[in-house]
Protein backbone atom coordinates (compact mmCIF):
# COMPACT_ATOMS: atom_id res chain seq x y z
CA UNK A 1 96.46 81.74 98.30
CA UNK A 2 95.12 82.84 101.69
CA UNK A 3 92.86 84.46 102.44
CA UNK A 4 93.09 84.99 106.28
CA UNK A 5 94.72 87.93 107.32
CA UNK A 6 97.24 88.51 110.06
CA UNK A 7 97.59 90.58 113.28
CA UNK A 8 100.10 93.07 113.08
CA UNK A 9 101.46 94.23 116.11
CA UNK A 10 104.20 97.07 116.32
CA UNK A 11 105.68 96.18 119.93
CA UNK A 12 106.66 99.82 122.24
CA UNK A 13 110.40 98.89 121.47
CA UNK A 14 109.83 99.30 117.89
CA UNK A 15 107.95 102.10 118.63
CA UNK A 16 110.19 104.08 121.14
CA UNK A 17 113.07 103.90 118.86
CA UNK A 18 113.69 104.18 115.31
CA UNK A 19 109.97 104.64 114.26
CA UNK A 20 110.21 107.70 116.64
CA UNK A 21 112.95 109.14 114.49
CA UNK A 22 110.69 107.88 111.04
CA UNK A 23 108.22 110.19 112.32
CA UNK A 24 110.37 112.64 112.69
CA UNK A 25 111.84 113.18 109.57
CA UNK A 26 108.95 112.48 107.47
CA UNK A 27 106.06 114.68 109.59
CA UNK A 28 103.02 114.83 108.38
CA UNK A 29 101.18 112.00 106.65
CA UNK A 30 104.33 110.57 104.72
CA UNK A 31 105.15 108.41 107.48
CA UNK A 32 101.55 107.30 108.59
CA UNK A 33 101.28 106.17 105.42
CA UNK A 34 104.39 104.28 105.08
CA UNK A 35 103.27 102.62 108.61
CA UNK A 36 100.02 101.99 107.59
CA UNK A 37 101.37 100.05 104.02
CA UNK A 38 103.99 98.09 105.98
CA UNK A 39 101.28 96.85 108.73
CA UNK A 40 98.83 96.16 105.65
CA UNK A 41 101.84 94.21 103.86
CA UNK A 42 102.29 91.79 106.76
CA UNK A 43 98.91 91.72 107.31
CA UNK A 44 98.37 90.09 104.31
CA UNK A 45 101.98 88.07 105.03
CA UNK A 46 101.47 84.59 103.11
CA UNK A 47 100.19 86.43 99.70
CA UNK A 48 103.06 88.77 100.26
CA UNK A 49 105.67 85.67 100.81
CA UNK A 50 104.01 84.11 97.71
CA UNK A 51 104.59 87.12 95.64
CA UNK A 52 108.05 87.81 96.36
CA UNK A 53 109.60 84.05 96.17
CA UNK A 54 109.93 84.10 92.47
CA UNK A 55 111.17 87.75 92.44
CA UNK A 56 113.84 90.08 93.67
CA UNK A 57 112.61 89.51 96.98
CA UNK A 58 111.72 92.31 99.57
CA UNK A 59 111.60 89.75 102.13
CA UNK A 60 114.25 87.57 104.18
CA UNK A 61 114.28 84.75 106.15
CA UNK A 62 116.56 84.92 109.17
CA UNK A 63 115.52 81.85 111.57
CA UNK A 64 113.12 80.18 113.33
CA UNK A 65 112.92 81.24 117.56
CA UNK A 66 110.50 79.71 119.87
CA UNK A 67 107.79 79.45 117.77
CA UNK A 68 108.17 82.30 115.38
CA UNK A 69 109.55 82.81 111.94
CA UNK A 70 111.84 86.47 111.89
CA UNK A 71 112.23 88.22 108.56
CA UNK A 72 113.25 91.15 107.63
CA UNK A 73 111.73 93.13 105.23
CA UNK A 74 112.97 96.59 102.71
CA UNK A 75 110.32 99.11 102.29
CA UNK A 76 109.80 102.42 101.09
CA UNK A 77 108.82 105.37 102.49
CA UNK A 78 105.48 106.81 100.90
CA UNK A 79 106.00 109.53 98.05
CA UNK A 80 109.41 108.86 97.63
CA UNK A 81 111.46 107.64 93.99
CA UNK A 82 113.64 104.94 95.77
CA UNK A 83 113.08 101.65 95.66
CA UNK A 84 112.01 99.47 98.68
CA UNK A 85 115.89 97.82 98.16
CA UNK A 86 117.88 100.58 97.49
CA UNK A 87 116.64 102.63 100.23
CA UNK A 88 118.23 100.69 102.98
CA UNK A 89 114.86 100.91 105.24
CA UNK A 90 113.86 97.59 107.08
CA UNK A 91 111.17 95.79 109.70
CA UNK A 92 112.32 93.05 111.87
CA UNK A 93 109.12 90.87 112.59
CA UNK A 94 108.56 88.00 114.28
CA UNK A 95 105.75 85.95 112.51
CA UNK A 96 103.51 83.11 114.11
CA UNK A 97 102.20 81.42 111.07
CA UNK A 98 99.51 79.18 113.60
CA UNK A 99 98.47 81.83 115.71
CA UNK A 100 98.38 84.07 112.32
CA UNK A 101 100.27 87.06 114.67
CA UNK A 102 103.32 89.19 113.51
CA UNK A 103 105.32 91.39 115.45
CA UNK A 104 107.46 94.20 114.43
CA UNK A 105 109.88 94.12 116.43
CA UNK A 106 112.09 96.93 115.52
CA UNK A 107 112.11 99.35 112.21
CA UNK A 108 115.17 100.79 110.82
CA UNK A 109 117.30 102.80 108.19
CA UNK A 110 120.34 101.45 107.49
CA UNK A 111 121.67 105.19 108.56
CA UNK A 112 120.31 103.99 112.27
CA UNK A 113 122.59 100.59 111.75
CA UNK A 114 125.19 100.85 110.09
CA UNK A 115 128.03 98.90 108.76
CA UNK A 116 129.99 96.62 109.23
CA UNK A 117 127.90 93.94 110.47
CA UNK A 118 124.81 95.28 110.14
CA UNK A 119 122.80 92.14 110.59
CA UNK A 120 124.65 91.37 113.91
CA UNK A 121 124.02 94.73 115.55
CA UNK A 122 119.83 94.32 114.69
CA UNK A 123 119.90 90.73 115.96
CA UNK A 124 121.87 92.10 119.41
CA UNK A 125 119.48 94.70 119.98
CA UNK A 126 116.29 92.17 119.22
CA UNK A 127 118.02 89.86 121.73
CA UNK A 128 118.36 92.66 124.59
CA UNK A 129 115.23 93.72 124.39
CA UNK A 130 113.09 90.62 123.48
CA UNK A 131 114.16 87.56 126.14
CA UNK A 132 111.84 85.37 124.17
CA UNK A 133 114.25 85.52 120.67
CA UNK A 134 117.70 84.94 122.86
CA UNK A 135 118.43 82.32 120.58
CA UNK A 136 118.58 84.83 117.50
CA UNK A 137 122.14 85.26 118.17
CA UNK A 138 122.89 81.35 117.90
């Protein structure tokens, strides 16, 4: 296991959009919280990989782009009786596993996203906004 954590960056994209709209509807210290558990996750990103390959993961690997692993990754919000799964709430990150840096890229509900094709409307906004993970849509 590792013991060296990770930077966790949440880039202004991310910020600006949908974790505007978190704060939002959660006010008050439900959503600090819930941002503060998902940058402490990632921080701690290869125990957190370990832990979840030999169960019901809460964590998916979508590619490899220039240099960086992106996963997505279900979560919670703090104080609430769903399930990180079930509640359709995700981080895109981009994660450099030698520079030990993650990047959320963008945070979502599936309400923000929805179906069909789900995964290809995240992946073209990631692409607009962030040149550097162009190939995402490849």
């Amino acid at each position: 296991m590792s013991t060296s954590e990770y930077s966790v960056f949440v880039e202004d994209f991310a910020q600006r959009h949908y974790i505007h709209s978190f704060a939002k509807k959660y006010k008050g210290k439900q959503w600090d919280i819930t941002l503060k558990a998902i940058r402490e996750m990632l921080s701690r990103y290869d125990n957190f990989v370990n832990a979840n390959i030999s169960t019901s993961s809460k964590i998916d690997f979508i590619c490899h782009c220039n240099g960086y692993s992106i996963v997505k990754v279900d979560f919670k919000i703090a104080g609430s009786n769903v399930s990180a799964k079930s509640s359709g709430n995700r981080v895109v990150a981009a994660v450099d596993t030698v520079k030990k840096i993650i990047k959320i890229l963008l945070v979502y509900s599936k309400n923000d996203i929805s179906p069909p094709n789900e995964t290809a409307k995240w992946k073209n906004m990631v692409t607009d906004y962030y040149p550097e993970f162009s190939n995402l849509k490849k």
